[in-house]
N, C-alpha and C. Protein backbone atom coordinates (compact mmCIF):
# COMPACT_ATOMS: atom_id res chain seq x y z
N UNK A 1 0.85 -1.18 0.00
CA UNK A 1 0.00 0.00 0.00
C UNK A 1 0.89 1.24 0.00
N UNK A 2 0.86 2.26 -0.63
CA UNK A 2 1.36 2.91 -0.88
C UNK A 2 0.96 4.04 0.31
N UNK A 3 0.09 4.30 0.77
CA UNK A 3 0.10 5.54 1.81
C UNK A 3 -1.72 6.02 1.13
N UNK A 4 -2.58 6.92 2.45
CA UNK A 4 -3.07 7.82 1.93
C UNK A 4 -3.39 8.80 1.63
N UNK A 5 -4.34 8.78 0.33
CA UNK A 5 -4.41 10.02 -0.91
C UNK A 5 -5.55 10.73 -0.31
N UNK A 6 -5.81 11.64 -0.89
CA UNK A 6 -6.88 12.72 -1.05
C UNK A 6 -7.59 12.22 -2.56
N UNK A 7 -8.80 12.20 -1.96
CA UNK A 7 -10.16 11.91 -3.36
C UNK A 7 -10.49 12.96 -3.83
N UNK A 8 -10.96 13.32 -4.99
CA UNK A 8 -11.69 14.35 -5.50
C UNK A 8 -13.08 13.56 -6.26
N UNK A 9 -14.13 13.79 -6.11
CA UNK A 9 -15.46 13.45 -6.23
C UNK A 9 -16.22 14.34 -7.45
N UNK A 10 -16.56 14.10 -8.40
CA UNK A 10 -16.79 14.93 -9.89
C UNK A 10 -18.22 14.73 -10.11
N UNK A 11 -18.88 15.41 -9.92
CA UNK A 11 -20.50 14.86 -11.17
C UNK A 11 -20.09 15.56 -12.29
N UNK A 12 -20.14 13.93 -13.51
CA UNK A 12 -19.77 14.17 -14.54
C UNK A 12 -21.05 13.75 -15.32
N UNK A 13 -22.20 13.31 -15.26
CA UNK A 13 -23.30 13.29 -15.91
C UNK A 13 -24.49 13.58 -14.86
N UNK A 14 -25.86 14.26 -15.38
CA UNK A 14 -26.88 14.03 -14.49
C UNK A 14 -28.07 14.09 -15.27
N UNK A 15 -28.77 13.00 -15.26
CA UNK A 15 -30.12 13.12 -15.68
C UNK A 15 -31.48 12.91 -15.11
N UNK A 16 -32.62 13.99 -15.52
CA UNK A 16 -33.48 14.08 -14.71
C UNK A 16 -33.44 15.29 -13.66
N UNK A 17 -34.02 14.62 -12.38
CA UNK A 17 -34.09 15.76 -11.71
C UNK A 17 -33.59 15.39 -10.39
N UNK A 18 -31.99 15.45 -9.98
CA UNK A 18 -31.59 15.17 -8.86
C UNK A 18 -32.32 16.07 -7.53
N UNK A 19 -32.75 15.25 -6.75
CA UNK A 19 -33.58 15.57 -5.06
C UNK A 19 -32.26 16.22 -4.50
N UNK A 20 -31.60 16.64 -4.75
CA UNK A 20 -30.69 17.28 -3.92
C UNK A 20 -29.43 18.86 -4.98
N UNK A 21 -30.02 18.23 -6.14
CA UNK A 21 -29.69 19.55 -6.87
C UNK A 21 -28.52 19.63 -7.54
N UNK A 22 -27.85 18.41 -7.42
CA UNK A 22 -26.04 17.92 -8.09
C UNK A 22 -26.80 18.36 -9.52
N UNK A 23 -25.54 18.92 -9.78
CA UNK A 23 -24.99 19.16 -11.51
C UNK A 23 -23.91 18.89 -12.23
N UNK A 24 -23.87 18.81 -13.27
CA UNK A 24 -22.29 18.65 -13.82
C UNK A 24 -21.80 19.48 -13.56
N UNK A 25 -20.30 19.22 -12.80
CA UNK A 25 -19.36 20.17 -12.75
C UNK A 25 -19.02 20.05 -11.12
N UNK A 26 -20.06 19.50 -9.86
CA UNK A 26 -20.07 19.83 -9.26
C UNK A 26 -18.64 18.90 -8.43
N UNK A 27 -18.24 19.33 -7.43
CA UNK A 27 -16.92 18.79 -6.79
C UNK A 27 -16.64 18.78 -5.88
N UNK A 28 -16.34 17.82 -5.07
CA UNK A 28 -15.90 17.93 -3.56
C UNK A 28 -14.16 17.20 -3.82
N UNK A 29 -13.73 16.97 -2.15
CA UNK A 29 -12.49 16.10 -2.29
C UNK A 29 -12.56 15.41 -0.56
N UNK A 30 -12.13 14.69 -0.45
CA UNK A 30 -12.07 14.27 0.71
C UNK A 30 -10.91 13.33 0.78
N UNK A 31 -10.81 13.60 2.47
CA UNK A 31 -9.75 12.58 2.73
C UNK A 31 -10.11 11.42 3.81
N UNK A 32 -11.55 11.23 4.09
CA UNK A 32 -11.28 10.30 5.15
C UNK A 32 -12.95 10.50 5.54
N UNK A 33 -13.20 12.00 5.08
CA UNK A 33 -15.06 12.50 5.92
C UNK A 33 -15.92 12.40 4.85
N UNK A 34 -17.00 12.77 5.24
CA UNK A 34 -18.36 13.16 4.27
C UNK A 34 -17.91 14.51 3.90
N UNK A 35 -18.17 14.50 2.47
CA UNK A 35 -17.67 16.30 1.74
C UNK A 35 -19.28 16.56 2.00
N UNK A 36 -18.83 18.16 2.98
CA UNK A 36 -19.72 18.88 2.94
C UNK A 36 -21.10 18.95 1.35
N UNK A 37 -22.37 18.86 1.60
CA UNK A 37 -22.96 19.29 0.40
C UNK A 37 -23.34 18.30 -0.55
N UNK A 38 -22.64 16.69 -0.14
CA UNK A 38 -22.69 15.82 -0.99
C UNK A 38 -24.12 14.52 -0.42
N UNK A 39 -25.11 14.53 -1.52
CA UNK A 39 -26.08 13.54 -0.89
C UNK A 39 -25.57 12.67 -0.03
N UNK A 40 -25.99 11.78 0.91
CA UNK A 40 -25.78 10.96 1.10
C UNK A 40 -25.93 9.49 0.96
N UNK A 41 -27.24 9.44 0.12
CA UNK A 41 -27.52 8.37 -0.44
C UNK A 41 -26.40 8.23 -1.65
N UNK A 42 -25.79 8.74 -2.16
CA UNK A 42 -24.71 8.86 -3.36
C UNK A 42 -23.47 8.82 -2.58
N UNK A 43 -23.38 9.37 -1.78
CA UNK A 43 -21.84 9.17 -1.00
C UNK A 43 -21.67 7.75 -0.30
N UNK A 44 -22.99 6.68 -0.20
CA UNK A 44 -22.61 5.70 0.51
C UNK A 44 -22.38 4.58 -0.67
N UNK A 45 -22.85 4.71 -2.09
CA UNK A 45 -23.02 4.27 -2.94
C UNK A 45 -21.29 4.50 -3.35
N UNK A 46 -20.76 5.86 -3.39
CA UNK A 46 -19.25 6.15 -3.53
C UNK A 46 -18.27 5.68 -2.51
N UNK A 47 -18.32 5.39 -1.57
CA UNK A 47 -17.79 5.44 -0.44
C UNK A 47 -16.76 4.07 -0.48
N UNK A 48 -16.99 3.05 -0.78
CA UNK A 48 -16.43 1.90 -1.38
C UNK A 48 -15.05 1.95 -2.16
N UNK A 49 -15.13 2.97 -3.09
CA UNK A 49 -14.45 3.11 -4.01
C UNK A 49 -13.68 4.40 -3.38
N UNK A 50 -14.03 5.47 -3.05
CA UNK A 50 -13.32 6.28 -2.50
C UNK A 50 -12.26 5.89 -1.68
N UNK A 51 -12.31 5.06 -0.68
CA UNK A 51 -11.41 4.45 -0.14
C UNK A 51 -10.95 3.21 -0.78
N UNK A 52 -11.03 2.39 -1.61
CA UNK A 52 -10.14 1.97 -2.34
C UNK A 52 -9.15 2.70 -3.04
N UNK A 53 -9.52 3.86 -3.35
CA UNK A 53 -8.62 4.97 -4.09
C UNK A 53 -7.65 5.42 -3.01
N UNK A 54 -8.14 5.58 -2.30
CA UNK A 54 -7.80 6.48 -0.96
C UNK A 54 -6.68 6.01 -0.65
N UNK A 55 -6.40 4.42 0.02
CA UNK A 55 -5.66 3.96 0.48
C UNK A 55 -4.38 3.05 -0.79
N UNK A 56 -4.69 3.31 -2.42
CA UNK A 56 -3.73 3.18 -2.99
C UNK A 56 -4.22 1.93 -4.11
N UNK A 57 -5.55 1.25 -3.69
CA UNK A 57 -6.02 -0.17 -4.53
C UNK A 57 -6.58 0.72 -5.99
N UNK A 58 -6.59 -0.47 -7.25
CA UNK A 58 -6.94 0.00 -8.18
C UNK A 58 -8.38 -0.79 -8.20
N UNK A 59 -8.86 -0.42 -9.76
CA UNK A 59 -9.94 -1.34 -10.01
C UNK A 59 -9.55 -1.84 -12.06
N UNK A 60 -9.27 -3.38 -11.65
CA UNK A 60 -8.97 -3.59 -12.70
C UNK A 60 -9.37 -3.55 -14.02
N UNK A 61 -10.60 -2.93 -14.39
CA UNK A 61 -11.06 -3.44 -15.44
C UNK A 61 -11.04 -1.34 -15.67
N UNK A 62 -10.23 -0.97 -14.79
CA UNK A 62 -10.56 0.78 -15.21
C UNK A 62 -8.97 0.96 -16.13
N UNK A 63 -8.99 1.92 -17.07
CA UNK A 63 -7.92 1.83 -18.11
C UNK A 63 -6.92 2.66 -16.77
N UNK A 64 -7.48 3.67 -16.12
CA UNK A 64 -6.73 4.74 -15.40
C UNK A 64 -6.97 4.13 -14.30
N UNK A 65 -5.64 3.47 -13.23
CA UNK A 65 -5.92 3.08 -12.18
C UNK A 65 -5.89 4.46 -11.06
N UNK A 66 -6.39 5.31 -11.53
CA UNK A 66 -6.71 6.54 -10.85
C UNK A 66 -8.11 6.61 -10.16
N UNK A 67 -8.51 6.73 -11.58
CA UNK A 67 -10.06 6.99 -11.59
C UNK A 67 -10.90 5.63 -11.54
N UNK A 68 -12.21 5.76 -11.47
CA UNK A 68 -13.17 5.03 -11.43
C UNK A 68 -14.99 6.28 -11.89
N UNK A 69 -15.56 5.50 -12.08
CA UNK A 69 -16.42 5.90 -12.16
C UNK A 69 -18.09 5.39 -11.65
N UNK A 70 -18.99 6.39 -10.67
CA UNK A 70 -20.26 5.31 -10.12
C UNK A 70 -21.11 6.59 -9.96
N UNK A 71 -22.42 5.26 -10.66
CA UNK A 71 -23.82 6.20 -10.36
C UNK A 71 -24.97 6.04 -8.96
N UNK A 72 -24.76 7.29 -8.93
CA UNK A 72 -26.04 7.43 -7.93
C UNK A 72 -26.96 6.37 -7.49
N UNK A 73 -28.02 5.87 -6.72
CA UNK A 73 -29.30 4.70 -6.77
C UNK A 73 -29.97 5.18 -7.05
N UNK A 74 -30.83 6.34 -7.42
CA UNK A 74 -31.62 6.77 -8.15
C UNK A 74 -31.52 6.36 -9.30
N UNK A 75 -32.22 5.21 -10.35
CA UNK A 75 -32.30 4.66 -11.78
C UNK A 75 -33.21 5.98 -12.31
N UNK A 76 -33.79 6.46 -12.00
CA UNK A 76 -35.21 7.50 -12.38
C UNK A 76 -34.13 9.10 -12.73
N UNK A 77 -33.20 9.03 -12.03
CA UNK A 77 -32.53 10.52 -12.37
C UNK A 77 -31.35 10.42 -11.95
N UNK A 78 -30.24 9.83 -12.67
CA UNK A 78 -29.17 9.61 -12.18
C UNK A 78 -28.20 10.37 -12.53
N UNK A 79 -26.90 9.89 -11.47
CA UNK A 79 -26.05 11.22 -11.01
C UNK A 79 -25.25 10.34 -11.46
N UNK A 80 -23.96 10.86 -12.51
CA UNK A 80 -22.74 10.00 -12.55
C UNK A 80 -21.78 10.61 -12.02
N UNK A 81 -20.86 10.23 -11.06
CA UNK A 81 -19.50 10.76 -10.90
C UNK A 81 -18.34 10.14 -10.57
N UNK A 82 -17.32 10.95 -11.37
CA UNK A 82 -15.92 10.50 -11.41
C UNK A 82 -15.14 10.50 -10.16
N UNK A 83 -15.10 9.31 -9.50
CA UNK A 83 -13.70 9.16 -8.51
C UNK A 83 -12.16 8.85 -8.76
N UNK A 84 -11.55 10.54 -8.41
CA UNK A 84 -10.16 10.11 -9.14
C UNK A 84 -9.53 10.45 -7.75
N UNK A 85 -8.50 9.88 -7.53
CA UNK A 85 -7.39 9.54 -6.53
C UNK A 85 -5.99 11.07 -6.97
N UNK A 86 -6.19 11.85 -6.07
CA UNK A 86 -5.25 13.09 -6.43
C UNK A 86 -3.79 12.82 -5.74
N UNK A 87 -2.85 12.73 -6.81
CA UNK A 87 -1.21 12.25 -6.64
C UNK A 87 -0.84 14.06 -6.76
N UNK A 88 -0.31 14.25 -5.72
CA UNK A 88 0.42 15.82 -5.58
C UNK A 88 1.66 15.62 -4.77
């Protein structure tokens, strides 16, 4: 394990009408907490993967063992966003 990172959290698609108001573009980062502002039904759905990132694991079938990508549980208006692992 390499040590841990700082996440950055992306909505990179949204369709419909998110109950909490996410848009493209929108961004948090975290290192360990709940980012202020971020649903929580979507952050527990992210949360998995955030700390796989976090602590240095990839996911094999992703071309960028950086990133990953996961949608919202809402099927009716879904939120996509990019989890990338920030190397500084």
């Amino acid at each position: 394990m390499e040590g841990k990172f700082e996440v950055s959290i992306k909505v990179i698609s949204q369709k419909g009408r998110c109950s909490v108001g996410h848009k493209v573009g929108d961004e948090w980062r975290t290192g360990g907490g709940t980012p202020q502002g971020i649903c929580l039904n979507a952050f527990g759905m992210l949360l998995p993967n955030v700390r796989t990132l976090m602590f240095g694991g990839s996911f094999p079938w992703e071309p960028d063992k950086d990133v990953t990508t996961i949608c919202c549980p809402d099927a009716k208006n879904p939120v996509v966003f990019e989890v990338r692992r920030i190397r500084e």
